[in-house]
C-alpha atoms as a PDB file:
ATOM      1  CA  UNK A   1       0.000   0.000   0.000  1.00  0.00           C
ATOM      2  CA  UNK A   2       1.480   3.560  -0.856  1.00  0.00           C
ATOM      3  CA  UNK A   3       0.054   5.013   2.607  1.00  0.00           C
ATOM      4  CA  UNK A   4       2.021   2.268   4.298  1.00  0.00           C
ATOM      5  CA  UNK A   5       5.488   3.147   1.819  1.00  0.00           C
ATOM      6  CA  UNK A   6       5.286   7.104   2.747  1.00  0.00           C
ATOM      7  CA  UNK A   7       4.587   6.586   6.203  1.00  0.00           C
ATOM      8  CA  UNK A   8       7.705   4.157   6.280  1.00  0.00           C
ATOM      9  CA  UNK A   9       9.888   6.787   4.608  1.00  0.00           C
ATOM     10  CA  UNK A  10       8.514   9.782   6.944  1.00  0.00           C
ATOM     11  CA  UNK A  11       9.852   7.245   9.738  1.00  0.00           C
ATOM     12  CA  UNK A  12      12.895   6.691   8.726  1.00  0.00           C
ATOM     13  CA  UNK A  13      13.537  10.300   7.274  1.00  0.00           C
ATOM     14  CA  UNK A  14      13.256  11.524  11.097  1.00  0.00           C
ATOM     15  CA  UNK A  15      15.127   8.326  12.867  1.00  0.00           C
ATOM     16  CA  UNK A  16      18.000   9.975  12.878  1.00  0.00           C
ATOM     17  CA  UNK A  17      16.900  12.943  14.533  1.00  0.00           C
ATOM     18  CA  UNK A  18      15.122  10.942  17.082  1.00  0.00           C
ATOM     19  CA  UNK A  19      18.028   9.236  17.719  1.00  0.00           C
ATOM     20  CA  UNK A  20      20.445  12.545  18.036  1.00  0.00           C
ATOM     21  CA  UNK A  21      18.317  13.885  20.536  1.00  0.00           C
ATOM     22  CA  UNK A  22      18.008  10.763  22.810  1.00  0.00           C
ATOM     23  CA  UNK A  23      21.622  11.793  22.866  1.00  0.00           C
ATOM     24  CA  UNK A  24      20.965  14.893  23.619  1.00  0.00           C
ATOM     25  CA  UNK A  25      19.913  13.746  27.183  1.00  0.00           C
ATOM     26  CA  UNK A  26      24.150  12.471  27.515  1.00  0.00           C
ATOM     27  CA  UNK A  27      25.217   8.854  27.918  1.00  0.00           C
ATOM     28  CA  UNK A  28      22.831   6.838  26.797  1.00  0.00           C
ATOM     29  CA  UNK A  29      22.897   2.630  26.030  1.00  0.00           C
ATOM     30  CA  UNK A  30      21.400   1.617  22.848  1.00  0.00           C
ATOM     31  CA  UNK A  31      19.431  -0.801  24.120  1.00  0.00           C
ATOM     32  CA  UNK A  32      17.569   2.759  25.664  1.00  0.00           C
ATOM     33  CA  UNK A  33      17.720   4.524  22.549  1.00  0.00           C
ATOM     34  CA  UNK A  34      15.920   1.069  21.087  1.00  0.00           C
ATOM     35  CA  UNK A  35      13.638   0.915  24.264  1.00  0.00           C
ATOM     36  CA  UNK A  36      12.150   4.559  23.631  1.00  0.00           C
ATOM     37  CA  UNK A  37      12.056   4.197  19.625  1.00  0.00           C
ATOM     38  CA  UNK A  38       9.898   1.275  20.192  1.00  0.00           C
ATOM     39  CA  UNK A  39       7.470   2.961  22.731  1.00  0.00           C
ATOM     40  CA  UNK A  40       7.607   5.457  20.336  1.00  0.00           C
ATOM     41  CA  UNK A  41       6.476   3.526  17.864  1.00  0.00           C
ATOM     42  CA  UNK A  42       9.608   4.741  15.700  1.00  0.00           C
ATOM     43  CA  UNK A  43      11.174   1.491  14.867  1.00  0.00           C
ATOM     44  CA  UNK A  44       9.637  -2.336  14.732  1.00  0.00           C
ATOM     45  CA  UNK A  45      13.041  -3.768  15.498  1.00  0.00           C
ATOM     46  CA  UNK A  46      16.253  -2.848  16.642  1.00  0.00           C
ATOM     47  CA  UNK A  47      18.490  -4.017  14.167  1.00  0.00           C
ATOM     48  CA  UNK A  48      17.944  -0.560  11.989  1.00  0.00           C
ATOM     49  CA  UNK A  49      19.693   1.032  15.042  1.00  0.00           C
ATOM     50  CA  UNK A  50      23.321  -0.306  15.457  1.00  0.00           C
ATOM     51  CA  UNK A  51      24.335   1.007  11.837  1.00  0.00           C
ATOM     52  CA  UNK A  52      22.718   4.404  12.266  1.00  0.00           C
ATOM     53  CA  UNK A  53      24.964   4.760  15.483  1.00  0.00           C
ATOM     54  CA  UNK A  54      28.019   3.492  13.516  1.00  0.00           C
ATOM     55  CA  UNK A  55      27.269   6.087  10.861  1.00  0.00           C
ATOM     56  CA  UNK A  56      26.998   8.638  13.235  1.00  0.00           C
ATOM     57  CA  UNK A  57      30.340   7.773  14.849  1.00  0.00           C
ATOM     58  CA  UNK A  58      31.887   7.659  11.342  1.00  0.00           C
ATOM     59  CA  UNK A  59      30.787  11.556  10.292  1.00  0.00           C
ATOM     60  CA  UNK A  60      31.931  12.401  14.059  1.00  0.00           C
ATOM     61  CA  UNK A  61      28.803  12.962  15.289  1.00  0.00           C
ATOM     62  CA  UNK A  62      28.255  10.577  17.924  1.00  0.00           C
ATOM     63  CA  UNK A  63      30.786   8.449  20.393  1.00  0.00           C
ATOM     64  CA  UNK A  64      30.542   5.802  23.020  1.00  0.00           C
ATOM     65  CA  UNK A  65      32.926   4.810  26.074  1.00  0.00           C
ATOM     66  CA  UNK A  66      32.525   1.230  26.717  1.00  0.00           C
ATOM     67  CA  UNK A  67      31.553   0.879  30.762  1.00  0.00           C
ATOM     68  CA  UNK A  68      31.103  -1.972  33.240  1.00  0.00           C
ATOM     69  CA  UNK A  69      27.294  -2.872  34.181  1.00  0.00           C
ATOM     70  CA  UNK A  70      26.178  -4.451  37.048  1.00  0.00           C
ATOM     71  CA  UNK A  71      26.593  -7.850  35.478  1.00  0.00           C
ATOM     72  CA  UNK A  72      30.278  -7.148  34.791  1.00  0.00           C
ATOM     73  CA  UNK A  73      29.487  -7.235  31.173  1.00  0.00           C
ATOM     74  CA  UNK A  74      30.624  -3.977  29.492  1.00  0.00           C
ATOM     75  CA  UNK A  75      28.365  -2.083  27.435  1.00  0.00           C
ATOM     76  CA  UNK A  76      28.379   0.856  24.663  1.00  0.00           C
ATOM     77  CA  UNK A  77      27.176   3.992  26.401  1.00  0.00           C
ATOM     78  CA  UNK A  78      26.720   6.814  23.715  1.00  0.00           C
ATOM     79  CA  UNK A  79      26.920  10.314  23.316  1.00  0.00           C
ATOM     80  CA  UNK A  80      27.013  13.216  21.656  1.00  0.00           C
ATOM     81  CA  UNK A  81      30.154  14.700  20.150  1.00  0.00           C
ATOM     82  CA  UNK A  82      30.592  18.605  20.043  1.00  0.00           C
ATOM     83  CA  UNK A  83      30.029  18.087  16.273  1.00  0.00           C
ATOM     84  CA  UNK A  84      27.162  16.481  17.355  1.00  0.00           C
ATOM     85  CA  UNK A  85      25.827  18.806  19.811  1.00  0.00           C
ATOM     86  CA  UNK A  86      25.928  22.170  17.040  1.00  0.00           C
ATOM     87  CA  UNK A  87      24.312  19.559  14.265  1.00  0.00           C
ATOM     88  CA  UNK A  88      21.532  18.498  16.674  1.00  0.00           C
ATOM     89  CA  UNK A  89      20.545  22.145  17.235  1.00  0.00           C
ATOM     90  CA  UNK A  90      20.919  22.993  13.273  1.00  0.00           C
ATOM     91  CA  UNK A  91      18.528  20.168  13.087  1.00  0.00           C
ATOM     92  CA  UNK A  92      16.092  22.021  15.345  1.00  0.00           C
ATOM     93  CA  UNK A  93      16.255  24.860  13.375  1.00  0.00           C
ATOM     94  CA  UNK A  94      15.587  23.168  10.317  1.00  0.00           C
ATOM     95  CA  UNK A  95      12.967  20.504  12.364  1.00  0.00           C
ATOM     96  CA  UNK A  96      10.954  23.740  13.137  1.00  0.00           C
ATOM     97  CA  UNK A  97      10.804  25.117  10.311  1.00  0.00           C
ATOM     98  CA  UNK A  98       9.590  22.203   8.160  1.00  0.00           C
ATOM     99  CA  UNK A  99       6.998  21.656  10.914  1.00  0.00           C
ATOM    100  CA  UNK A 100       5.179  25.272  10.741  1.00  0.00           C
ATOM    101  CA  UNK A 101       5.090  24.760   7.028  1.00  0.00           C
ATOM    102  CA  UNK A 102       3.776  21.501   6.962  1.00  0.00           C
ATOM    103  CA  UNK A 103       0.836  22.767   9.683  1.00  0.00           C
ATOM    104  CA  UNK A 104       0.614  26.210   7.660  1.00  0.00           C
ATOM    105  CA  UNK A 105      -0.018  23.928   4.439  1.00  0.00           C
ATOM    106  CA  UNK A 106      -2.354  21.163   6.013  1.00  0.00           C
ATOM    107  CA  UNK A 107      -4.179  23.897   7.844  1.00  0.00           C
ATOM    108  CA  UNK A 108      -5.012  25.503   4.694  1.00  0.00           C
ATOM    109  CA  UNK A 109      -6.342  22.602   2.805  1.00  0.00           C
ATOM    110  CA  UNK A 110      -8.540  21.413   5.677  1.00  0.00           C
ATOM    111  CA  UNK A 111      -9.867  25.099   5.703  1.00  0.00           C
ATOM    112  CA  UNK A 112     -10.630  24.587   2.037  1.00  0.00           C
ATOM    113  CA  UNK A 113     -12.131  21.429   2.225  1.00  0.00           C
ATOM    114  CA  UNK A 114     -14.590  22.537   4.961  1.00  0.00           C
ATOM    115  CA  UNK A 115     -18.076  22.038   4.139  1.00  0.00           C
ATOM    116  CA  UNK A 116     -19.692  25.413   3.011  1.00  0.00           C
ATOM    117  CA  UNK A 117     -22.902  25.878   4.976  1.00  0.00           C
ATOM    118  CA  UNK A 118     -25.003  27.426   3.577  1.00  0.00           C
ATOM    119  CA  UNK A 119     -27.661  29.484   5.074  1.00  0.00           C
ATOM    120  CA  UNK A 120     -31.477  28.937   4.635  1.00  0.00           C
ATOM    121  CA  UNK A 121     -32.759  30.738   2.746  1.00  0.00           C
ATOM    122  CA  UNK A 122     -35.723  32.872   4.004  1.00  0.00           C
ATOM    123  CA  UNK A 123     -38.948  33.647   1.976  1.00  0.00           C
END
């Protein structure tokens, strides 16, 4: 179904910026980044998640530390480079933007789309 394609690509088109500001928030595990994307609704699975970290460590955006847990298995906790922290908030700009057009827009179709009423007419 196309509904089902667009929504998919709306999704994934805003993933990343989901992701970024989970970040925001400072160390974070992925398993909590996957956690809240799923509540979220965002993601299905968590498999999409790993490589989008990995990508964002790759274009500097994004690093981890690994750290003991409670188990004495060490996990991944992630952050937010400095790189990462000025893109995030360019993001925002952008983020905002988009969104006031996109209500601007929508609001003006449903206006147009309203039913006229018309009034009865009197004899």
């Amino acid at each position: 179904m196309i509904a089902e394609r667009i929504k998919a690509q709306l999704r994934t088109g805003i993933l990343e910026y989901c992701v970024m500001q989970i970040l925001r928030r400072g160390e974070v595990y992925a398993s909590d980044i996957i956690d809240e994307l799923i509540e979220e609704d965002l993601i299905k699975v968590e498999g999409i998640i790993y490589p989008l970290l990995m990508r964002l460590k790759q274009e500097n955006l994004v690093q981890y530390e690994w750290n003991e847990t409670q188990s004495g298995l060490p996990k991944k906790h992630y952050q937010l480079t400095e790189s990462g922290q000025n893109t995030i908030k360019a993001l925002d700009e952008t983020w905002n933007e988009i969104n006031k057009s996109a209500k601007r827009i929508k609001k003006k179709t449903e206006e147009q789309l309203k039913p006229v009423e018309n009034p009865k007419e009197e004899n």
